[in-house]
C-alpha atoms as a PDB file:
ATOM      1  CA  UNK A   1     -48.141 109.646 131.671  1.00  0.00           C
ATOM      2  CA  UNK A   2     -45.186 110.501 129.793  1.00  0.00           C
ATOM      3  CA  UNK A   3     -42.642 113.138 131.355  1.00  0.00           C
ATOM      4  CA  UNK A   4     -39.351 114.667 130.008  1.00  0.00           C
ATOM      5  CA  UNK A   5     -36.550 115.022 132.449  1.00  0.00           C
ATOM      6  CA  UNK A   6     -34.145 117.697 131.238  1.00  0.00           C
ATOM      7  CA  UNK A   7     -31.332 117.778 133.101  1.00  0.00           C
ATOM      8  CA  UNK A   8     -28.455 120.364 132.504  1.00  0.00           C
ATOM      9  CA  UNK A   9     -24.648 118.839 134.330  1.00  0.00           C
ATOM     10  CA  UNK A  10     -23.258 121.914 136.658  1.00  0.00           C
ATOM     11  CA  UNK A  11     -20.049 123.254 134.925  1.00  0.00           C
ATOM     12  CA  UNK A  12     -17.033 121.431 135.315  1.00  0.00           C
ATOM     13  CA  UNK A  13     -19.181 118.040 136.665  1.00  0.00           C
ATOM     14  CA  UNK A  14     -17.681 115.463 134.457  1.00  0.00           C
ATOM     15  CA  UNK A  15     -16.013 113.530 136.394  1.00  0.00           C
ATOM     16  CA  UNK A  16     -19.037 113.586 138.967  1.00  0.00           C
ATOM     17  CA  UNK A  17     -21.055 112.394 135.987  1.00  0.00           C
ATOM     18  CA  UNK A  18     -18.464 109.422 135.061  1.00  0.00           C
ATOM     19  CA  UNK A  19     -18.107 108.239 139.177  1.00  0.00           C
ATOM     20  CA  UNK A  20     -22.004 107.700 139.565  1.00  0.00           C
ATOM     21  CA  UNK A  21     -22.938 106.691 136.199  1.00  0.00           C
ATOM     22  CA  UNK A  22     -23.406 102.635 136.857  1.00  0.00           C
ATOM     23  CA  UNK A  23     -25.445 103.905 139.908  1.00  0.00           C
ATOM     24  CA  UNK A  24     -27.222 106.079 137.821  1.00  0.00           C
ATOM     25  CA  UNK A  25     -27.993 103.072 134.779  1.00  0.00           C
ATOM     26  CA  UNK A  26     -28.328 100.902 137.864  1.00  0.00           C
ATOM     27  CA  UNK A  27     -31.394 102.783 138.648  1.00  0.00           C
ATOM     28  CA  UNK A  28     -32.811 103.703 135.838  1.00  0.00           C
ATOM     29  CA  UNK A  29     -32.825  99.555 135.157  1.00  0.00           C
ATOM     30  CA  UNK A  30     -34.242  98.717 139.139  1.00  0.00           C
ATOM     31  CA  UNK A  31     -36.936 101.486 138.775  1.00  0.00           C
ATOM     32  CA  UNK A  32     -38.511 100.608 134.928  1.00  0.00           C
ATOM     33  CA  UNK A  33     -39.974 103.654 134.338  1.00  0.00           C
ATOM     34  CA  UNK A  34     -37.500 105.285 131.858  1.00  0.00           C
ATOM     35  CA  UNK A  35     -38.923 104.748 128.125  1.00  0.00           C
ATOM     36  CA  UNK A  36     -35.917 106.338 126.577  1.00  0.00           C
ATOM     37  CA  UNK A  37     -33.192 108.035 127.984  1.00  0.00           C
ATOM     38  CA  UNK A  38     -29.327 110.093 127.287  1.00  0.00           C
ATOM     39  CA  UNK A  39     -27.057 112.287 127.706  1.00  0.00           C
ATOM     40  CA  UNK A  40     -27.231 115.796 126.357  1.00  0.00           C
ATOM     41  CA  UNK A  41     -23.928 117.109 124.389  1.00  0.00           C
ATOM     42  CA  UNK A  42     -21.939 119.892 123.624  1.00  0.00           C
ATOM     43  CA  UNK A  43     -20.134 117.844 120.643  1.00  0.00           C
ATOM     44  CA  UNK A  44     -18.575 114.373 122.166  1.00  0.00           C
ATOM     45  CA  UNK A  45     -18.803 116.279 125.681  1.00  0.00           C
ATOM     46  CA  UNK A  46     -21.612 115.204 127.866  1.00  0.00           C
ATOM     47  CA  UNK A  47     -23.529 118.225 129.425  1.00  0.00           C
ATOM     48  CA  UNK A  48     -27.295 117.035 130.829  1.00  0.00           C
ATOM     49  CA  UNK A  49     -29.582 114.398 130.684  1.00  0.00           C
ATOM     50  CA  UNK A  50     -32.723 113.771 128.641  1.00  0.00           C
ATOM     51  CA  UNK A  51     -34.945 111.200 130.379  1.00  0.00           C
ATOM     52  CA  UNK A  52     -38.146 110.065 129.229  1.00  0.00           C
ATOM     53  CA  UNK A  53     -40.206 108.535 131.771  1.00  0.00           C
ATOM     54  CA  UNK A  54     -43.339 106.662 131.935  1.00  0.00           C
ATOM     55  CA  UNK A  55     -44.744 107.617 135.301  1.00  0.00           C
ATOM     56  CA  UNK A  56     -48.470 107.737 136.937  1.00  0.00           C
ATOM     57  CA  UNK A  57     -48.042 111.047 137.530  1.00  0.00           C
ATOM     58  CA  UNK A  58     -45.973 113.932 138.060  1.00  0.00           C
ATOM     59  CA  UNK A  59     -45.314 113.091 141.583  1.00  0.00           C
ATOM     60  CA  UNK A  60     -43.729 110.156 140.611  1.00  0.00           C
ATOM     61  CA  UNK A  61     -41.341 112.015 138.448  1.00  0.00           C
ATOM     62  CA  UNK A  62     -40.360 114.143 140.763  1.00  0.00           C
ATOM     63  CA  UNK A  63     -39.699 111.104 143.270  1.00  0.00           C
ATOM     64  CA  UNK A  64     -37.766 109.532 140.397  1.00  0.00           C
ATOM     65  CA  UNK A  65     -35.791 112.627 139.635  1.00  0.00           C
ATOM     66  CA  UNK A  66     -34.679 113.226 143.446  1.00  0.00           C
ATOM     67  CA  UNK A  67     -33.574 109.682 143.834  1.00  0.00           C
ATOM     68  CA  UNK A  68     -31.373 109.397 140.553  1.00  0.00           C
ATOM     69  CA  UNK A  69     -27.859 108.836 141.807  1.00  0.00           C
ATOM     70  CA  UNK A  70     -26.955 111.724 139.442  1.00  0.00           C
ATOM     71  CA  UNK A  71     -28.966 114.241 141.689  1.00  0.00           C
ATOM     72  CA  UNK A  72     -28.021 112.615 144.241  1.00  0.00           C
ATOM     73  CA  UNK A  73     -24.633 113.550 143.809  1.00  0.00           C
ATOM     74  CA  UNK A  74     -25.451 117.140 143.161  1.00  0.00           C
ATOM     75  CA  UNK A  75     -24.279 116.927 138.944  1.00  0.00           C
ATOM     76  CA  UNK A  76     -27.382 118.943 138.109  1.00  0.00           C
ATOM     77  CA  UNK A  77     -27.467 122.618 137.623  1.00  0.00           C
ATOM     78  CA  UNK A  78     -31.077 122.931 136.726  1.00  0.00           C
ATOM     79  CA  UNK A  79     -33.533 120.304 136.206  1.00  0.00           C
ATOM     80  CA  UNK A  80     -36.759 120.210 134.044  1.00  0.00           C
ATOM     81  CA  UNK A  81     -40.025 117.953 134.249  1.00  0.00           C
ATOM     82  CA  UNK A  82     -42.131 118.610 130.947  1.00  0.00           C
ATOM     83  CA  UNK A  83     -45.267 116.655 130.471  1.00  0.00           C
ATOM     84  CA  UNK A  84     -44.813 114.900 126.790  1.00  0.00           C
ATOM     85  CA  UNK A  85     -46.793 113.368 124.125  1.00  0.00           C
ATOM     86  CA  UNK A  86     -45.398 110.550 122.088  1.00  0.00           C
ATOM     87  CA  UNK A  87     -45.940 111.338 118.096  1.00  0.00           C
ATOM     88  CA  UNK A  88     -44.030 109.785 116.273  1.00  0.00           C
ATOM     89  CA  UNK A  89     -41.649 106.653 116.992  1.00  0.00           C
END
């Protein structure tokens, strides 16, 4: 089951972002679930997440999403779990 994790960063969470991203791409690599994955901007700034994940079910992305090291940290304002069909690509 596909799922798309929309993330949106709190305000002013950059530099909570930048200190937990090789935790963050640590897990994303350990875990292999994540089909695509990036960061949401606001031109070069980086404001969110988009994370695509391949998952048995939504439980499992919500497990996945608590355990990033990104919400971990507390850099999310609002986060998003969207069922998703792959189209195109």
């Amino acid at each position: 089951m596909l799922i798309a994790l929309i993330a949106r960063d709190k305000s002013g969470a950059l530099q909570t972002r930048l200190d937990n991203r090789a935790a963050h791409l640590a897990y994303i690599e350990e875990t292999g679930v994540v089909a695509q994955a990036g960061p949401l901007l606001d031109g070069d700034a980086m404001i969110g997440s988009l994370v695509i994940l391949d998952v048995q079910d939504l439980a499992a992305a919500e497990a996945w999403a608590a355990n990033d090291p990104y919400a971990l940290a507390g850099l999310f304002d609002s986060v998003e779990l969207i069922p998703w069909k792959k189209v195109i690509g």
